[in-house]
Protein backbone atom coordinates (compact mmCIF):
# COMPACT_ATOMS: atom_id res chain seq x y z
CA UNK A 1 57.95 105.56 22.66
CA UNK A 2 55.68 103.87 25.23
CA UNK A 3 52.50 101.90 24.50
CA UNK A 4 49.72 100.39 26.40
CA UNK A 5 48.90 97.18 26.14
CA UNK A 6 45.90 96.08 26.62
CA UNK A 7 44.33 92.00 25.96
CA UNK A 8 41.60 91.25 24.42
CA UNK A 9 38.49 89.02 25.60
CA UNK A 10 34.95 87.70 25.06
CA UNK A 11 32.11 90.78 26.82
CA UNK A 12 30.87 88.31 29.51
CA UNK A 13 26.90 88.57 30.79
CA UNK A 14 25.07 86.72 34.39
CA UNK A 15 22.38 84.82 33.18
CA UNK A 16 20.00 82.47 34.88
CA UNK A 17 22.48 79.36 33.66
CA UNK A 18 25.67 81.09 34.77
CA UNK A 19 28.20 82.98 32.58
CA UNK A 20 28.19 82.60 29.00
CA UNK A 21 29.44 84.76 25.72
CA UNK A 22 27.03 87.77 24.98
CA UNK A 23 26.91 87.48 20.89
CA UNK A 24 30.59 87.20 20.36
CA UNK A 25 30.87 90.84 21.17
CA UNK A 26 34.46 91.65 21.77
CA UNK A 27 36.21 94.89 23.33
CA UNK A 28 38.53 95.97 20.32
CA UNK A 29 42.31 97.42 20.42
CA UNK A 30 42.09 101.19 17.74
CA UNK A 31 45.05 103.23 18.16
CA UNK A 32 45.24 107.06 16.05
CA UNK A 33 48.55 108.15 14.85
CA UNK A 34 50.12 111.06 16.29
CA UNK A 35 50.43 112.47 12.88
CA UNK A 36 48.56 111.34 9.49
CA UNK A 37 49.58 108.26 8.01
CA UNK A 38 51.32 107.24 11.13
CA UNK A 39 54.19 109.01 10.44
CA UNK A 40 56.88 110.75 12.65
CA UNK A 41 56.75 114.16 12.22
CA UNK A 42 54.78 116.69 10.19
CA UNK A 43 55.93 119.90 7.98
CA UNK A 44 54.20 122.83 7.05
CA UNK A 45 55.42 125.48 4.08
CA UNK A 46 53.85 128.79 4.50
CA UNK A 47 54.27 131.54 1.99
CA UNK A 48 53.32 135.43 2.96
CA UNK A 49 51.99 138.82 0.89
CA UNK A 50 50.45 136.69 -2.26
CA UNK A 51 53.07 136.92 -4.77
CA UNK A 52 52.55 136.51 -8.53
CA UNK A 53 55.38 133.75 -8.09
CA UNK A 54 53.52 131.82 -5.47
CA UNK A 55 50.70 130.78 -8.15
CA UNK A 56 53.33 130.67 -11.19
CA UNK A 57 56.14 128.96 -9.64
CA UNK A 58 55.22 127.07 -6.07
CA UNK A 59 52.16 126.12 -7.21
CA UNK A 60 53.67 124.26 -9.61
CA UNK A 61 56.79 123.35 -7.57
CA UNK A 62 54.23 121.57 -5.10
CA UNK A 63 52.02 119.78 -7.44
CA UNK A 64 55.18 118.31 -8.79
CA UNK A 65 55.48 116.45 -5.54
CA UNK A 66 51.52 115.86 -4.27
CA UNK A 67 52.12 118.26 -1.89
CA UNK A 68 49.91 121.38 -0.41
CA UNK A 69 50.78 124.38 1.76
CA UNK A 70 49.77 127.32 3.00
CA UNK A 71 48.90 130.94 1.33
CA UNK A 72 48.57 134.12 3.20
CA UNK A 73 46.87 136.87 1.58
CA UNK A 74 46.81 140.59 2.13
CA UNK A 75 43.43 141.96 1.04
CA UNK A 76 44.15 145.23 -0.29
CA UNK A 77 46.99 144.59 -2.54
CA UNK A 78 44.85 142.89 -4.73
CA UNK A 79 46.46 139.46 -5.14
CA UNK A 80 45.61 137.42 -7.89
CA UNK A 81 42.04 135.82 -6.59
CA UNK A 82 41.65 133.33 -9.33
CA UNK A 83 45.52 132.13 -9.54
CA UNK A 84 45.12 131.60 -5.41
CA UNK A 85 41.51 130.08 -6.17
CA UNK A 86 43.00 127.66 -8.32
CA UNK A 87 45.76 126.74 -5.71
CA UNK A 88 42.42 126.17 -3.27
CA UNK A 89 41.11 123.95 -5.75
CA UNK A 90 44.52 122.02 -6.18
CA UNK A 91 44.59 121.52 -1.42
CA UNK A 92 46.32 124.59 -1.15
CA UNK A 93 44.84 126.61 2.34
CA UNK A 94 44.36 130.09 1.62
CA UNK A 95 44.85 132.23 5.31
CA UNK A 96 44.73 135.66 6.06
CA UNK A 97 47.70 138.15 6.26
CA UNK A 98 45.67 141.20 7.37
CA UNK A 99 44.05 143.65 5.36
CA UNK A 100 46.76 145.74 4.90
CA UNK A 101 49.67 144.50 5.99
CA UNK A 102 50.16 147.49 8.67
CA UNK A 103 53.04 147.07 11.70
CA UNK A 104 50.37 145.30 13.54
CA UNK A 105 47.03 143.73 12.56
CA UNK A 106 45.16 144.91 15.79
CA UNK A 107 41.39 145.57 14.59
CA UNK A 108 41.86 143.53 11.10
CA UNK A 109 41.40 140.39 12.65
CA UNK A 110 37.56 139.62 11.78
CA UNK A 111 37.71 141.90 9.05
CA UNK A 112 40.44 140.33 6.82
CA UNK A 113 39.13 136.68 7.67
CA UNK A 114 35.59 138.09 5.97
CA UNK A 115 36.88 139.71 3.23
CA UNK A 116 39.57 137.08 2.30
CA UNK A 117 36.48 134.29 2.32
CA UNK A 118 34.49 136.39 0.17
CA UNK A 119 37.21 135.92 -2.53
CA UNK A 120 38.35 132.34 -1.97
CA UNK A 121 35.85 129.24 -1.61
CA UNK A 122 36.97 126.55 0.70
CA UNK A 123 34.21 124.88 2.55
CA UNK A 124 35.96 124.99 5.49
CA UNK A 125 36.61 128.93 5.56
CA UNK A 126 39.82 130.60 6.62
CA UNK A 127 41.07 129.31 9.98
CA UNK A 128 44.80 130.58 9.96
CA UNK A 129 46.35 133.94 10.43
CA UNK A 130 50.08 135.17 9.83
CA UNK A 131 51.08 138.31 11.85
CA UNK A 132 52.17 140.85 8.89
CA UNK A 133 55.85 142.22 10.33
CA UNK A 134 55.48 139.66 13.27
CA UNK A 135 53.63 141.56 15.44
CA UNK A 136 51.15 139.70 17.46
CA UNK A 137 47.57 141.62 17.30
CA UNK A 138 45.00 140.89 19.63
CA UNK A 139 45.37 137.55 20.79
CA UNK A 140 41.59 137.02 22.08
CA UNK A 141 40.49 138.22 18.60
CA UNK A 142 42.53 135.84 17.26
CA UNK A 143 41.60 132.74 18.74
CA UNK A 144 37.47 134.16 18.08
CA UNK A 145 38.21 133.99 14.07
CA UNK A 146 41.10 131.11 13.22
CA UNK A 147 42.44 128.05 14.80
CA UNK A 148 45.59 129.07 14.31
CA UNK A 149 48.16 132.26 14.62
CA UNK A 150 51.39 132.43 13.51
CA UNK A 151 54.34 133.95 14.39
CA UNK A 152 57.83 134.04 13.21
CA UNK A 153 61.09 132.17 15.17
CA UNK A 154 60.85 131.88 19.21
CA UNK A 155 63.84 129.60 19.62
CA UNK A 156 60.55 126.68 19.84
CA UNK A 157 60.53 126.48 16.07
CA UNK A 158 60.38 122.35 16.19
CA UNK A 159 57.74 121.79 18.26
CA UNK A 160 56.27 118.55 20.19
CA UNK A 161 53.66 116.33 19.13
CA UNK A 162 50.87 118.66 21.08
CA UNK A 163 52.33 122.02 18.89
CA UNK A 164 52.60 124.73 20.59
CA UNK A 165 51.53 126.10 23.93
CA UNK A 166 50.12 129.03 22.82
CA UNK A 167 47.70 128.50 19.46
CA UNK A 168 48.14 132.79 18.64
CA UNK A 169 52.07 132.32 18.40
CA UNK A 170 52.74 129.35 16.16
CA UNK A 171 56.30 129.40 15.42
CA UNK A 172 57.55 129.31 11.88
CA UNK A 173 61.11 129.13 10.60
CA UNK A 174 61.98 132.27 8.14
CA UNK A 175 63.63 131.00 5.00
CA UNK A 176 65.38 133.11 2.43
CA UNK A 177 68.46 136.06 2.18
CA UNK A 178 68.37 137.03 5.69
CA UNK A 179 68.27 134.05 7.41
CA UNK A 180 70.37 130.62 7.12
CA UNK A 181 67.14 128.92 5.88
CA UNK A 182 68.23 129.22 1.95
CA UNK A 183 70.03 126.13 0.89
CA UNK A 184 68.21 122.33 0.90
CA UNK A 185 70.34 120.88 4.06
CA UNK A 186 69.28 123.79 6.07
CA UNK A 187 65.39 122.92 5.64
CA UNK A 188 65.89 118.67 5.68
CA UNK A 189 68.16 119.47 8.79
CA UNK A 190 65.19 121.15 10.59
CA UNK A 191 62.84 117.92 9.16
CA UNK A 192 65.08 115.75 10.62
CA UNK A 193 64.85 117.18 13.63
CA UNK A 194 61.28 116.82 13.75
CA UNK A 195 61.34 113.25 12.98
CA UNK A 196 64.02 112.96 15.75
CA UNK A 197 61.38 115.09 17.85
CA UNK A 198 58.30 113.40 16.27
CA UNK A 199 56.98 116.92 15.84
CA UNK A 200 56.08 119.31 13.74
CA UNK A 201 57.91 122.36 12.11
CA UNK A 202 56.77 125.16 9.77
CA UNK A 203 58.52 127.59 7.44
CA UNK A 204 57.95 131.07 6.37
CA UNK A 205 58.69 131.67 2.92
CA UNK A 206 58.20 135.11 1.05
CA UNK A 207 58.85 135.78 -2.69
CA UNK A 208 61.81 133.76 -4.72
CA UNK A 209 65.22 134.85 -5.85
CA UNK A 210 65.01 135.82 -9.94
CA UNK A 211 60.69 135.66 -9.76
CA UNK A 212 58.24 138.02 -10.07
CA UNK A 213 57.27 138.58 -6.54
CA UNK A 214 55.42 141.95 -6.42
CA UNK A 215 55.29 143.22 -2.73
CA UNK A 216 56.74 139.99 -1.38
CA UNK A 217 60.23 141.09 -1.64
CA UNK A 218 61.05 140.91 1.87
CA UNK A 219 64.05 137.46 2.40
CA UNK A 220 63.83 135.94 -0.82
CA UNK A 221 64.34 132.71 -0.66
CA UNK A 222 66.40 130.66 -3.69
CA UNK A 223 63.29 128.53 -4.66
CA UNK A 224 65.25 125.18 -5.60
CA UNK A 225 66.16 124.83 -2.03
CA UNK A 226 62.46 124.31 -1.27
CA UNK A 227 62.14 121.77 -4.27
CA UNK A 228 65.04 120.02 -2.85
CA UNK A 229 62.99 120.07 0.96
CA UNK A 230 59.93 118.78 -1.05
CA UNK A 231 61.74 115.96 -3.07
CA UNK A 232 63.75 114.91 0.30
CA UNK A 233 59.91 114.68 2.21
CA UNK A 234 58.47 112.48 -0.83
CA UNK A 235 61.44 110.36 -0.52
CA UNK A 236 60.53 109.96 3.02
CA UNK A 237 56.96 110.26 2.87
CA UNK A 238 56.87 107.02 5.38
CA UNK A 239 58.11 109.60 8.23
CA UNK A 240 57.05 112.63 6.89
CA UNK A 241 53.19 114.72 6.44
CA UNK A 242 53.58 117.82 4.54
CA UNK A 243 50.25 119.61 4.97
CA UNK A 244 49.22 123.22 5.76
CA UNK A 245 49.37 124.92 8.87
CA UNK A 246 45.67 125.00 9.56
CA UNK A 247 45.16 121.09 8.55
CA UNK A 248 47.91 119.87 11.17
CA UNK A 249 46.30 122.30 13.99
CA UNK A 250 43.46 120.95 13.29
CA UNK A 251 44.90 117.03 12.83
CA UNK A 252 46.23 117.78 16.51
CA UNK A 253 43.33 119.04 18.32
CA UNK A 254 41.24 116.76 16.60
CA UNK A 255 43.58 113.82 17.88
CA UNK A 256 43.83 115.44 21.55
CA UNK A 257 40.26 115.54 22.27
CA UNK A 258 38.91 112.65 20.32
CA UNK A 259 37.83 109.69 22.10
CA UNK A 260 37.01 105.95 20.54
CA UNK A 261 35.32 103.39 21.14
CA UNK A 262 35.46 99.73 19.03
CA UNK A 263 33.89 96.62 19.33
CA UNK A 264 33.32 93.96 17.50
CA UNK A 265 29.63 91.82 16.96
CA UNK A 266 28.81 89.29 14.33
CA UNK A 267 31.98 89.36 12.21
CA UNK A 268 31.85 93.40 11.90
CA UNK A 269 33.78 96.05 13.46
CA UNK A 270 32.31 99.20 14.58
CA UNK A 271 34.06 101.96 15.65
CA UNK A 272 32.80 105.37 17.56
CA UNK A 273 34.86 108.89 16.65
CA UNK A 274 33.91 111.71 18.53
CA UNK A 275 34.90 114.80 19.99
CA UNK A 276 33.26 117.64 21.63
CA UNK A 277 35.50 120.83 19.90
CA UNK A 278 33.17 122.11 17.31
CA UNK A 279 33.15 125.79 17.46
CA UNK A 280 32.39 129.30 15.73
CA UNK A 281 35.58 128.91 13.36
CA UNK A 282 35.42 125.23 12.51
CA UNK A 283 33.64 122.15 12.46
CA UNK A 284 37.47 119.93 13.27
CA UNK A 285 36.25 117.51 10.61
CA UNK A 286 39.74 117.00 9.39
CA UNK A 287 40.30 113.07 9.10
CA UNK A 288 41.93 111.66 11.55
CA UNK A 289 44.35 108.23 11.04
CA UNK A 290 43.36 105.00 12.94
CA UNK A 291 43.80 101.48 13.02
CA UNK A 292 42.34 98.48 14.05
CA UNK A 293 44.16 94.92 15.18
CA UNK A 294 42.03 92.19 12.97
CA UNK A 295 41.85 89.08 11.55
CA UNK A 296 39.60 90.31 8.36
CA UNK A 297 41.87 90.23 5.42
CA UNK A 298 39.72 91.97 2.77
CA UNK A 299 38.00 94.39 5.03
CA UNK A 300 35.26 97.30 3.30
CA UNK A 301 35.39 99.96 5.55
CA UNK A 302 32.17 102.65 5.88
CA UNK A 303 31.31 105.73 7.70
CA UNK A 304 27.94 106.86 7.51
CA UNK A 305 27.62 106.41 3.48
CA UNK A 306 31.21 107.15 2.71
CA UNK A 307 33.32 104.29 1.73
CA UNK A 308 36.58 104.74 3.16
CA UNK A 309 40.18 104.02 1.90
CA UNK A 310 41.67 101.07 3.95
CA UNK A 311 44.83 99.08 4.24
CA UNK A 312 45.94 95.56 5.84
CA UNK A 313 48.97 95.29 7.34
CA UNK A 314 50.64 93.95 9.97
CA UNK A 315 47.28 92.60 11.77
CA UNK A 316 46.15 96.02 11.61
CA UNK A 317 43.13 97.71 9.20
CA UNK A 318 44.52 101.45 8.92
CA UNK A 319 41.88 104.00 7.55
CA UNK A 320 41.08 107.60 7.95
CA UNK A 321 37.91 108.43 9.50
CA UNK A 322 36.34 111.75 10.67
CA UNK A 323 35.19 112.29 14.18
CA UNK A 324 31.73 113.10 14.53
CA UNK A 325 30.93 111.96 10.86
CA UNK A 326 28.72 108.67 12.01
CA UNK A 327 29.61 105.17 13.17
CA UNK A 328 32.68 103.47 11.22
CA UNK A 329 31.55 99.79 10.09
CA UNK A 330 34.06 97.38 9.43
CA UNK A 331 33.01 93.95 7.17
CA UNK A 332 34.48 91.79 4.90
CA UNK A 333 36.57 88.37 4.69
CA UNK A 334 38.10 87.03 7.81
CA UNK A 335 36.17 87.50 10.76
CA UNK A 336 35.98 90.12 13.15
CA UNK A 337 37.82 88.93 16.06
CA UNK A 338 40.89 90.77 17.08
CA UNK A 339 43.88 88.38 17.84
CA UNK A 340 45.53 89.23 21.31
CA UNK A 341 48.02 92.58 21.12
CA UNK A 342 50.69 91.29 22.46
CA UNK A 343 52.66 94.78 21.58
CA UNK A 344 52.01 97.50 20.27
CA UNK A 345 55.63 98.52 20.01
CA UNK A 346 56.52 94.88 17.97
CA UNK A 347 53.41 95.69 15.08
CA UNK A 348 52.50 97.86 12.64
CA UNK A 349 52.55 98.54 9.34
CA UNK A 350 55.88 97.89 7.27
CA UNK A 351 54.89 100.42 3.94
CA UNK A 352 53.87 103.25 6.26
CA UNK A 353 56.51 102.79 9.27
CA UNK A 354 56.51 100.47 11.56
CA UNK A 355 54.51 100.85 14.89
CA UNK A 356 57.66 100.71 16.98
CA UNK A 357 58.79 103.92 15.31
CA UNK A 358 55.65 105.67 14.83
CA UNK A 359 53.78 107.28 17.69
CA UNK A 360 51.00 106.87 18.32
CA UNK A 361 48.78 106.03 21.79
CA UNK A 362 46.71 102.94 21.83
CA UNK A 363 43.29 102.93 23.39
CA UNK A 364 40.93 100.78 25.06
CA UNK A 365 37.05 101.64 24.49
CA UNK A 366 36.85 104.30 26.62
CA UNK A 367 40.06 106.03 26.34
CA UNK A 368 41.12 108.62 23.91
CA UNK A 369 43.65 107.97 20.82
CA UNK A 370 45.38 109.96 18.21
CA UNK A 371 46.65 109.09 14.90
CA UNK A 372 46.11 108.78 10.92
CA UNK A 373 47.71 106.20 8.08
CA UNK A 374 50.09 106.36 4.94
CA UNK A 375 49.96 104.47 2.02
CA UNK A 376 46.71 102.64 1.72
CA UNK A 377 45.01 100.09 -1.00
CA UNK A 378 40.98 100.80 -1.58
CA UNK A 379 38.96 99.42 0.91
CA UNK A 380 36.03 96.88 -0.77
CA UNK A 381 36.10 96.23 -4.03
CA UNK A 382 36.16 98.80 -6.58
CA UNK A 383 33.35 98.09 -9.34
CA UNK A 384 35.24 96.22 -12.30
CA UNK A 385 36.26 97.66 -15.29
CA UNK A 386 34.37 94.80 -17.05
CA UNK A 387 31.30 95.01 -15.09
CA UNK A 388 30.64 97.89 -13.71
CA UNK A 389 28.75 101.23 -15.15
CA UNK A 390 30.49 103.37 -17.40
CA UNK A 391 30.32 106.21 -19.63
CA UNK A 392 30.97 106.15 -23.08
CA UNK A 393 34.23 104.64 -23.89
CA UNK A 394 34.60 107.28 -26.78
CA UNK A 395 37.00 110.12 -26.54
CA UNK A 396 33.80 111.96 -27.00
CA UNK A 397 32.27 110.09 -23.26
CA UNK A 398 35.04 110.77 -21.53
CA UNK A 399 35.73 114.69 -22.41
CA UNK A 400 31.87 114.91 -21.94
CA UNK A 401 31.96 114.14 -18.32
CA UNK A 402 35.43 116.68 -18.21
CA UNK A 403 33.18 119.24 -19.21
CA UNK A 404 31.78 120.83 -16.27
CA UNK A 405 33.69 122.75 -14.47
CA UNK A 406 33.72 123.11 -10.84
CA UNK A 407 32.55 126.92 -11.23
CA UNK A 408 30.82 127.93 -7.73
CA UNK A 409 31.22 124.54 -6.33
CA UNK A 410 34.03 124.91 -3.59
CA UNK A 411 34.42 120.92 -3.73
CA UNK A 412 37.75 120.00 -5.92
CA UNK A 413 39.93 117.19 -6.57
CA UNK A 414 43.84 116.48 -6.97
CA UNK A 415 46.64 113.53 -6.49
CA UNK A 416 48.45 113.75 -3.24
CA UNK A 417 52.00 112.87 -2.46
CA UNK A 418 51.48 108.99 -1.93
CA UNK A 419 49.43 108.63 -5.30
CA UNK A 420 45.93 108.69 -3.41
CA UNK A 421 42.56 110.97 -5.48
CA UNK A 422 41.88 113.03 -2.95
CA UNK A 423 38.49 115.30 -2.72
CA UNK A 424 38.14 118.65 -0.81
CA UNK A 425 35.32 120.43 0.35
CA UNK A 426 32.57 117.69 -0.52
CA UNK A 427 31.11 117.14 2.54
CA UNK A 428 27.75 115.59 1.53
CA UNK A 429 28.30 115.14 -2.46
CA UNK A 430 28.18 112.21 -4.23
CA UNK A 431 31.61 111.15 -5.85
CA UNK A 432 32.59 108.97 -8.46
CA UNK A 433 35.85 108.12 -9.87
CA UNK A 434 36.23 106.92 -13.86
CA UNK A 435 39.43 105.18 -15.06
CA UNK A 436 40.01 106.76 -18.98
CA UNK A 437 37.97 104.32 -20.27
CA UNK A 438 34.75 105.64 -18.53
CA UNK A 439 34.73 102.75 -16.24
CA UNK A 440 33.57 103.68 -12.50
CA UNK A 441 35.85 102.74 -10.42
CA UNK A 442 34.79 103.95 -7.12
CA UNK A 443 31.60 104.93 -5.63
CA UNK A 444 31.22 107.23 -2.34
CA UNK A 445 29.62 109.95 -0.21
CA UNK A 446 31.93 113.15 0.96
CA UNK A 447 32.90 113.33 4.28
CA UNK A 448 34.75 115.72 6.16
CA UNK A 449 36.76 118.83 4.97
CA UNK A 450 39.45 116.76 3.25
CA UNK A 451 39.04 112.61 1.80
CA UNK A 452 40.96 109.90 0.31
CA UNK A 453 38.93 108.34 -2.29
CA UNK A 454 41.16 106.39 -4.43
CA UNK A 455 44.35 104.74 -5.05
CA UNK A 456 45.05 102.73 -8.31
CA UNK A 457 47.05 102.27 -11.48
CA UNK A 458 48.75 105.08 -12.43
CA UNK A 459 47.22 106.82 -15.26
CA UNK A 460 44.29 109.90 -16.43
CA UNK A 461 40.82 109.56 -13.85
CA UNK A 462 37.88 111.83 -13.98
CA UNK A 463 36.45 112.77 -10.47
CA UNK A 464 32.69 113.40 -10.88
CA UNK A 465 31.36 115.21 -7.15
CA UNK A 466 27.64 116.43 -7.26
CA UNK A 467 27.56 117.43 -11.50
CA UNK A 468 30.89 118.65 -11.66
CA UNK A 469 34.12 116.71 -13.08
CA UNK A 470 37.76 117.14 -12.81
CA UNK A 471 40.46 115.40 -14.66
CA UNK A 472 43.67 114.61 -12.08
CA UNK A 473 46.47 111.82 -12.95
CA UNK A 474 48.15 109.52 -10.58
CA UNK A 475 51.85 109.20 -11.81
């Protein structure tokens, strides 16, 4: 992989004495990953026709390992609404799979996206479509309703970093009895590939061998293979981001048309994310991964009035940030500065992957970048257990907050694969995580369709967004 390099200096200014410094305002290096967490490849587990055993036994399979994928539902067999709510709730993407599940979809496109979202609440509505048999409907029609159709195999089934050339015919791998996809080394094969590729790969899944699958009996597929895939991806999370098929289309247009611009001014960093994309079928708020070559060592990173997740390492701040969500402020201990890249290829960040394996294209101020970070620490300081507000510290305080459900609030909570609390669909709420002793231990705004909020000792946290609480556990 090839970077830019690019050297930093002081923003001269003529005045009437002659050159001097303009405020210590410097040009900055940010760089976005090519995939989240500035990792090497990205995989995406899709599962057609709403089987009974996708909410008994994936769900759980998944939530095992942090992960999320992707359910598509065929309106009129009456899937199980709340089991595939609850999977929305948990990160899960709930897509469309036609109306009825005819040879071809022609006519259904609109239709099934409508009646689908009036059944399943996720703020950011249904943006992907799987042919039913295959077929590929009408592609215009498509690409009016989702971000995202897919198809199955077309020899393309790894694709690049850019996905695929056509956004209606997303290739997916079938898995199961008719194809060779039914045995662990089969799918971490094809993931290694990707990595090798440093692209992205998807699999189409439909009921299990042994499980009650209802009208998804076409291919089963022996469902410990998969758990084998998903332990073999958490064992390489540092290369690998499992995530649904609509987040990673997203992640990648976002990241292709986003353009940045850092400086830095009085010991701060801000940074610019924006992007011109925002259409009829989505807002592309996804977060996007970036970092930021600094000197600050204990660096509180904002956007708007969102306190954002951060990480030092290797020089670098890494945070996720959403484009379009409001300037990203960068303060704390250390200065501002940036110290000279000398290479990109020689840094980055040693828990995540380093920089020389990852890809990712740096940018100067007014180019554009791509990119998102792995394992990160909180950014600030969380409020202290000791000093900070709490609720009771009573069994009785901390059921009281568990209390609420989320009901008709779409926003939701759960622990992703690298241990991090992670909010969906709270785009404007307040949130605030409690440790078990009704401590507050973090403080923010939502921001975008999807948000890390916290990372900490492993153990039972309530996640309070708007007046409704969950209860999640990082393990």
């Amino acid at each position: 992989m090839v970077y830019k390099k690019f050297s930093l200096s002081p923003v001269l200014v003529m005045g009437a004495f002659g050159l001097f410094a303009a405020a210590s305002v410097f040009a900055q290096d940010v760089e976005i990953g090519t995939w989240a967490g500035f990792r090497k490849a990205a995989v995406s587990f899709t599962f057609d026709d709403g089987a009974p055993s996708h909410v008994s036994d994936a769900g759980p399979m998944f939530a095992k390992y942090g992960y999320t994928g992707t359910f598509n539902l065929v309106y009129n067999w009456g899937p199980d609404w709340s089991g595939f709510q609850k999977l929305a709730d948990a990160g899960h993407e709930i897509a469309s799979h036609s109306n009825s599940h005819g040879n071809n979809m022609s006519g259904e496109e609109a239709s099934s996206k409508t009646n689908i979202s009036g059944k399943i609440k996720q703020k950011y509505g249904i943006i992907t479509v799987a042919y039913p048999n295959c077929n590929v409907p009408n592609e215009s029609a498509v690409l009016q309703n989702y971000i995202v159709g897919r198809i199955c195999g077309n020899g393309n089934e790894v694709m690049g970093k850019d996905g695929p050339s056509n956004w209606a015919q997303v290739p997916s791998l079938m898995t199961g009895s008719t194809g060779q996809y039914n045995n662990t080394n089969a799918f971490t094969g094809s993931m290694q590939q990707a990595v090798q590729k440093g692209g992205w790969v998807s699999f189409l899944t439909h009921g299990f061998d042994g499980k009650n699958n209802g009208s998804a009996n076409y291919s089963p597929t022996n469902i410990s293979a998969i758990d084998g895939a998903l332990q073999y991806a958490q064992q390489n999370d540092k290369d690998i981001w499992v995530a649904p098929m609509g987040f990673v289309a997203m992640y990648i247009k976002e990241r292709k048309s986003s353009k940045a611009e850092a400086s830095s001014n009085g010991g701060n960093i801000t940074v610019k994310l924006t992007h011109s994309i925002k259409d009829n079928v989505s807002n592309y708020d996804y977060p996007l991964s970036l970092r930021v070559k600094s000197d600050i060592a204990k660096p509180t990173v904002k956007q708007g009035d969102a306190t954002l997740e951060s990480k030092v390492d290797g020089g670098y701040i890494y945070f996720d940030a959403v484009p379009n969500g409001g300037d990203i402020v960068i303060s704390g201990e250390g200065g501002g500065t940036t110290q000279p890249a000398e290479s990109s290829s020689s840094a980055g960040p040693s828990s995540a992957a380093s920089s020389s394996s990852n890809p990712g294209t740096k940018v100067s101020s007014s180019s554009h970048q791509h990119g998102q970070h792995g394992n990160s620490s909180s950014s600030g300081t969380p409020v202290s257990s000791s000093t900070g507000p709490t609720l009771s510290s009573s069994s009785n305080g901390f059921d009281a907050i568990v209390a609420a459900e989320f009901d008709s609030n779409p926003a939701s909570a759960y622990v992703d694969a690298s241990g991090y609390i992670t909010v969906i669909n709270a785009q404007g709420m307040n949130i605030t995580v409690f440790n078990s002793l009704g401590h507050v231990v973090r403080t923010t705004k939502g921001i975008g369709c999807l948000q890390k909020v916290y990372s900490g000792a492993k153990g039972v946290y309530i996640v309070r967004i708007g007046n409704k609480a969950k209860t999640v556990s990082i393990k």
